[in-house]
C-alpha atoms as a PDB file:
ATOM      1  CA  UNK A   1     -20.500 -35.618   6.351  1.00  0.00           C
ATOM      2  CA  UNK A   2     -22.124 -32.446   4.923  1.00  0.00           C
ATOM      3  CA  UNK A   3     -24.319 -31.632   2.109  1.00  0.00           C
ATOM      4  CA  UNK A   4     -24.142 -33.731  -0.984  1.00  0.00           C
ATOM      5  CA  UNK A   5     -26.917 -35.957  -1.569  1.00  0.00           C
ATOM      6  CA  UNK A   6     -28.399 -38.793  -4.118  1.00  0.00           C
ATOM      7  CA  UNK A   7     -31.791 -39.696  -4.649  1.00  0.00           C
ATOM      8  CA  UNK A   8     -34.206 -41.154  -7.476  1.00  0.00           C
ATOM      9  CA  UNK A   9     -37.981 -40.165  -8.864  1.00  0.00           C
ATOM     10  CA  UNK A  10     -38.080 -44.220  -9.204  1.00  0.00           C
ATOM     11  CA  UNK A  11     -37.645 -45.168  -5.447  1.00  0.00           C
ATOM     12  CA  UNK A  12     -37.152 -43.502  -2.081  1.00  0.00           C
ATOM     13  CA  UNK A  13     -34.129 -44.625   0.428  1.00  0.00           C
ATOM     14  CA  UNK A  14     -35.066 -48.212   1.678  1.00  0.00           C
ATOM     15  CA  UNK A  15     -37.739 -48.757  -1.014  1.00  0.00           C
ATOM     16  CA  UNK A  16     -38.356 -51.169  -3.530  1.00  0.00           C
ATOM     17  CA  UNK A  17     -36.950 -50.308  -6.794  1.00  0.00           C
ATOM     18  CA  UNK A  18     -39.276 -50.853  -9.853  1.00  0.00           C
ATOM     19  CA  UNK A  19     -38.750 -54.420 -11.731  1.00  0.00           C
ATOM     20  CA  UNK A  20     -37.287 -52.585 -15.382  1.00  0.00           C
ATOM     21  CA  UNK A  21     -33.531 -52.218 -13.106  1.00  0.00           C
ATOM     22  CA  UNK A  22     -33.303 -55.526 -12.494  1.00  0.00           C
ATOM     23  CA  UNK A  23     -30.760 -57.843 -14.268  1.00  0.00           C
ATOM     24  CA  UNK A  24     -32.772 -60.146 -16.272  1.00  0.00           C
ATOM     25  CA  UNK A  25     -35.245 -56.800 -16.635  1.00  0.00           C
ATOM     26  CA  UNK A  26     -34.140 -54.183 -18.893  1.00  0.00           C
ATOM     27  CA  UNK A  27     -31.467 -53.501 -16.729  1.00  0.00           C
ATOM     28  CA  UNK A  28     -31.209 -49.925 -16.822  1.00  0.00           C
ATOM     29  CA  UNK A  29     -30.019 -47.620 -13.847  1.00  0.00           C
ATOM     30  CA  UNK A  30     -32.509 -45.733 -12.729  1.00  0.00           C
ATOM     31  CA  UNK A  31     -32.488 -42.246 -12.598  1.00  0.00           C
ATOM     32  CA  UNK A  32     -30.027 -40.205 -10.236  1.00  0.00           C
ATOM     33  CA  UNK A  33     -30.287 -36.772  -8.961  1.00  0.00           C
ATOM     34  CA  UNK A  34     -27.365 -35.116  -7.512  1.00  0.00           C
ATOM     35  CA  UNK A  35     -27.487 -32.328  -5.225  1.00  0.00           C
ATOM     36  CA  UNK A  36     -24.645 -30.698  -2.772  1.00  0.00           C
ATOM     37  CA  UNK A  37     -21.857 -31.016  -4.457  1.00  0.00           C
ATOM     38  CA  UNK A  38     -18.772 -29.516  -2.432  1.00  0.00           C
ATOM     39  CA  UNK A  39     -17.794 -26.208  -4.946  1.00  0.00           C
ATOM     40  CA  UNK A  40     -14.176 -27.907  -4.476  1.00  0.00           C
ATOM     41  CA  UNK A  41     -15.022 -31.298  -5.996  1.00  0.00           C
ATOM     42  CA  UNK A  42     -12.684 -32.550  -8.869  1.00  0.00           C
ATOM     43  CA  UNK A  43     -15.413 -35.561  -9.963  1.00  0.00           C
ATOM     44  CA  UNK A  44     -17.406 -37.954  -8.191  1.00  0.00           C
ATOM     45  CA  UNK A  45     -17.730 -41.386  -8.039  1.00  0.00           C
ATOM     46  CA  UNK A  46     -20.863 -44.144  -7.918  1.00  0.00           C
ATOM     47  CA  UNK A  47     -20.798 -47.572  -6.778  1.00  0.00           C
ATOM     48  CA  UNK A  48     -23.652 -49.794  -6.554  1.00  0.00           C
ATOM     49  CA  UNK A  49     -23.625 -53.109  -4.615  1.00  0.00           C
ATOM     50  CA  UNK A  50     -25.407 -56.102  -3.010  1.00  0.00           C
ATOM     51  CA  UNK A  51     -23.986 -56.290   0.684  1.00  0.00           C
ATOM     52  CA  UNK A  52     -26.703 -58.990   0.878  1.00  0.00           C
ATOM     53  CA  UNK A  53     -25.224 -61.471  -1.411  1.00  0.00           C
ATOM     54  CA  UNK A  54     -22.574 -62.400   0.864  1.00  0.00           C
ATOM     55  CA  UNK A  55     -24.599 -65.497   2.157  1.00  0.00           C
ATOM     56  CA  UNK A  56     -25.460 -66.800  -1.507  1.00  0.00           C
ATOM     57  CA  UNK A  57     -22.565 -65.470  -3.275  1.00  0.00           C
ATOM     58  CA  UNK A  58     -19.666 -65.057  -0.490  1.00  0.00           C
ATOM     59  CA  UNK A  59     -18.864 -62.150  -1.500  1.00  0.00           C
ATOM     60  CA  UNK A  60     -20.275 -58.106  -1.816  1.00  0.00           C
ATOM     61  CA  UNK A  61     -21.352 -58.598  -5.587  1.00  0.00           C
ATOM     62  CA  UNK A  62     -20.473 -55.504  -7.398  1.00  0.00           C
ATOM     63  CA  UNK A  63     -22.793 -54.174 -10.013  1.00  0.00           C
ATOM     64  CA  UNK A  64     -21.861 -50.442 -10.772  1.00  0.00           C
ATOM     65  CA  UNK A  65     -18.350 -49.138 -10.846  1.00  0.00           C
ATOM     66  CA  UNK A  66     -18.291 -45.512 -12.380  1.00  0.00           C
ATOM     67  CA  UNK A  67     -15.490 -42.444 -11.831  1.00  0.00           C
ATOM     68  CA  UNK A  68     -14.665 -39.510 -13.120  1.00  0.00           C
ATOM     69  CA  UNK A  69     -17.789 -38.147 -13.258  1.00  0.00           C
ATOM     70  CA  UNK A  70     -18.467 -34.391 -13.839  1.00  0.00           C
ATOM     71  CA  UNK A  71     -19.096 -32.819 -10.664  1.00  0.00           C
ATOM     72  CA  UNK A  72     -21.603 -31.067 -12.384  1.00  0.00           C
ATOM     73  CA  UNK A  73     -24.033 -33.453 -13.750  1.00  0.00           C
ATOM     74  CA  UNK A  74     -26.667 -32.695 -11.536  1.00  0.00           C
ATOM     75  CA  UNK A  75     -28.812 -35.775 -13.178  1.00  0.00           C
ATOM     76  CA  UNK A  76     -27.738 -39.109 -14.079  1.00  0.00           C
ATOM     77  CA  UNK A  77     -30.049 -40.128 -16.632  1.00  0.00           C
ATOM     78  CA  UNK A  78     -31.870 -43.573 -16.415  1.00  0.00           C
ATOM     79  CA  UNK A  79     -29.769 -45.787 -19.209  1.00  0.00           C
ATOM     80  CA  UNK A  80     -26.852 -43.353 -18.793  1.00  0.00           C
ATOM     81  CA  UNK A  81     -24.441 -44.256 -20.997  1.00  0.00           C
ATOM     82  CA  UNK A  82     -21.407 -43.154 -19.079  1.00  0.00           C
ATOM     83  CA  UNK A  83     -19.474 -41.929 -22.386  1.00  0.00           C
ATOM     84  CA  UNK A  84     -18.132 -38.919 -20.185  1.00  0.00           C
ATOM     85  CA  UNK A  85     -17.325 -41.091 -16.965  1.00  0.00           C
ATOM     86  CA  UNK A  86     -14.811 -44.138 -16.638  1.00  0.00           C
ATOM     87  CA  UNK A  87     -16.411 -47.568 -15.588  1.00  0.00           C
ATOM     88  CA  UNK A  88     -15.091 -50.142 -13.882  1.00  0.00           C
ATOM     89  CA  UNK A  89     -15.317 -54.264 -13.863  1.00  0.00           C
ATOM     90  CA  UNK A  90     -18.635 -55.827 -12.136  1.00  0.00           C
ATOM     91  CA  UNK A  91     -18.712 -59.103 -10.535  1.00  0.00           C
ATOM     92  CA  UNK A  92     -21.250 -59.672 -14.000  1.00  0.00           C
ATOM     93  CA  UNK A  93     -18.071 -59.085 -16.051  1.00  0.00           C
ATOM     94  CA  UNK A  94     -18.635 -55.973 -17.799  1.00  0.00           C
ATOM     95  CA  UNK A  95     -18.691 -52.443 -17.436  1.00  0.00           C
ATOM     96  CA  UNK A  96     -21.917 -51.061 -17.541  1.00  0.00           C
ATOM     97  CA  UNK A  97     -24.707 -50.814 -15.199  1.00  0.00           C
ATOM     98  CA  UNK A  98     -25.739 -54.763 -14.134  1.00  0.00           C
ATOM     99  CA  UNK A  99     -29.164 -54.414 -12.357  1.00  0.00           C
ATOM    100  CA  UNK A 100     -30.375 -56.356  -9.590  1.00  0.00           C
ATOM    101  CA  UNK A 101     -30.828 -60.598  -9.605  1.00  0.00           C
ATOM    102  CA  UNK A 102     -31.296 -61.894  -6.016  1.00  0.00           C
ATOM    103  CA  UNK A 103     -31.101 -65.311  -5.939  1.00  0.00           C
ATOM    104  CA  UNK A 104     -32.721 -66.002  -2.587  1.00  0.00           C
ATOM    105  CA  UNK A 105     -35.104 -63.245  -1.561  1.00  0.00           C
ATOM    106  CA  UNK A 106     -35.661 -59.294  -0.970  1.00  0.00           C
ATOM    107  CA  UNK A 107     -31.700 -57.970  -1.446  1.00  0.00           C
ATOM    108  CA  UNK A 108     -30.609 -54.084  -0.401  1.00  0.00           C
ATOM    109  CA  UNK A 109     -28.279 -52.656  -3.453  1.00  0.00           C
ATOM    110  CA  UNK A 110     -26.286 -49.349  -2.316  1.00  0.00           C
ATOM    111  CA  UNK A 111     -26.091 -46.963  -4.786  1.00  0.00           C
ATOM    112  CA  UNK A 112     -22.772 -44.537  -2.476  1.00  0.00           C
ATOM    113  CA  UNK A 113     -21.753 -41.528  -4.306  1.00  0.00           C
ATOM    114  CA  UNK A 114     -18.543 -39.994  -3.324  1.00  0.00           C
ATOM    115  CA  UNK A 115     -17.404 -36.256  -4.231  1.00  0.00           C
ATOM    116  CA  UNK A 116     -13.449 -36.289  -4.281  1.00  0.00           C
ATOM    117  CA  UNK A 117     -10.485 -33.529  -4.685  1.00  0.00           C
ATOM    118  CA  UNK A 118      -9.348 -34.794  -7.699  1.00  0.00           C
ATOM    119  CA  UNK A 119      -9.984 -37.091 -10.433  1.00  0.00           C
ATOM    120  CA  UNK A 120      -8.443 -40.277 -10.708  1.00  0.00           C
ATOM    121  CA  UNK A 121      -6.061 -41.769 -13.094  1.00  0.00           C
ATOM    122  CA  UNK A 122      -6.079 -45.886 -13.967  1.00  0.00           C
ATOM    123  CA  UNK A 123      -3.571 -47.474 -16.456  1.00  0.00           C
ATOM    124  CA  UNK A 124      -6.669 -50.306 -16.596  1.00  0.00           C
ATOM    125  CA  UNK A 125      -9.888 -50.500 -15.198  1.00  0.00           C
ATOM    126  CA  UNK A 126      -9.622 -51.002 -11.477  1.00  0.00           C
ATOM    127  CA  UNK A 127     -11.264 -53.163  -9.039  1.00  0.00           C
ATOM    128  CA  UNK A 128     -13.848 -51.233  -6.461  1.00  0.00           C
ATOM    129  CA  UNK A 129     -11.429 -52.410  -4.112  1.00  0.00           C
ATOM    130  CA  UNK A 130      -8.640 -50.757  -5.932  1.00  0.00           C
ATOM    131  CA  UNK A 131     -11.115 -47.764  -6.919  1.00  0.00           C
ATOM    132  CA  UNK A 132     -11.333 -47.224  -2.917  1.00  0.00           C
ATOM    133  CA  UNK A 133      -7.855 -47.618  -2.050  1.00  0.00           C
ATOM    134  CA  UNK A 134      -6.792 -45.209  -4.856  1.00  0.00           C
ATOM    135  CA  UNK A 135      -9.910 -42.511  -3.385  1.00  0.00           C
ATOM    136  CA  UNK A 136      -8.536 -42.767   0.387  1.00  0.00           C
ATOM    137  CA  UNK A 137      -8.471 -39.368   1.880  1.00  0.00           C
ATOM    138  CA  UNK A 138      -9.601 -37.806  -1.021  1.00  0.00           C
ATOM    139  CA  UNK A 139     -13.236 -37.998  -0.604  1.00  0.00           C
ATOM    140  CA  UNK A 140     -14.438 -34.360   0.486  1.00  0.00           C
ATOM    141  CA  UNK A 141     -18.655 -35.933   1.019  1.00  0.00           C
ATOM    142  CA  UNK A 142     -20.167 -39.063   0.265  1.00  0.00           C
ATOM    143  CA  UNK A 143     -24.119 -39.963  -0.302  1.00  0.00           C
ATOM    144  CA  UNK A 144     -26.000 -43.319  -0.400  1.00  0.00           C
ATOM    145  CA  UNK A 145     -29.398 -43.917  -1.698  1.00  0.00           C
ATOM    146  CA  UNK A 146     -30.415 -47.972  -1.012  1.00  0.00           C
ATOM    147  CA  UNK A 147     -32.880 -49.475  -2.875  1.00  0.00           C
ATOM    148  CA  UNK A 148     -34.286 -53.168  -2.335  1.00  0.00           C
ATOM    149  CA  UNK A 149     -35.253 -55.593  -4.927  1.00  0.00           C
ATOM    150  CA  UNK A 150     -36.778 -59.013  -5.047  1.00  0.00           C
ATOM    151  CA  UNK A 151     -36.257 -61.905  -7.046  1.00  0.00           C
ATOM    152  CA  UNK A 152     -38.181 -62.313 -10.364  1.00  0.00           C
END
């Protein structure tokens, strides 16, 4: 789409992501740098999932659901505490960061960052479906950084 982009120190696209952000780990996110943010940008928004659980799971498990972010972060922090964001449900139930926990061999997780025209108001914590619906046509760029894990 244009310029914005996510990466981490920890991992490059496609790479294995160290052990310490995995579920039963320490789960903590790891670090996030953000770059190209459109100057128009209201906030962004980060989700994180496991495409790959379908098969085990039957579903996309959801393990990061975070909006409202400032546009001008620059640097999510690793064990970002997300005081100046809103967080949403995970499939784990709670609304923090819930690391990787493949049951069945080497999963992708998609960390997609979205830079929108507005920031977005919830009466309660949305779904991600819901989260998406609500950011239809507002998303000026978007960025994905996927990192693979395996079982531990």
């Amino acid at each position: 789409m244009g310029d914005l982009k996510l990466t981490s120190p920890e991992f490059d696209h496609g790479e294995m992501m160290p052990e310490r952000f995995g579920y039963t780990r320490e789960n903590v996110n790891p670090e996030l740098k953000i770059a190209g943010v459109p100057e128009e940008a209201e906030s962004l928004v980060l989700i994180m999932d496991d495409p790959d659980a379908l098969e085990p799971a039957g579903k996309v498990w959801d393990h990061w659901v975070v909006w409202n972010i400032d546009p001008d972060i620059g640097v999510i922090p690793e064990g970002w505490d997300q005081e100046s964001a809103e967080a949403g449900e995970t499939d784990y139930g709670e609304t923090v960061y819930g690391g990787p926990n493949p049951p069945d061999g080497v999963h992708t997780y998609e960390f997609r960052l979205y830079a929108l025209d507005t920031k977005l108001d919830f009466s309660t914590p949305p779904t991600k479906a819901e989260l998406e619906e609500e950011m239809e046509g507002r998303v000026l760029d978007r960025a994905e950084l996927d990192g693979r894990y395996a079982p531990q």
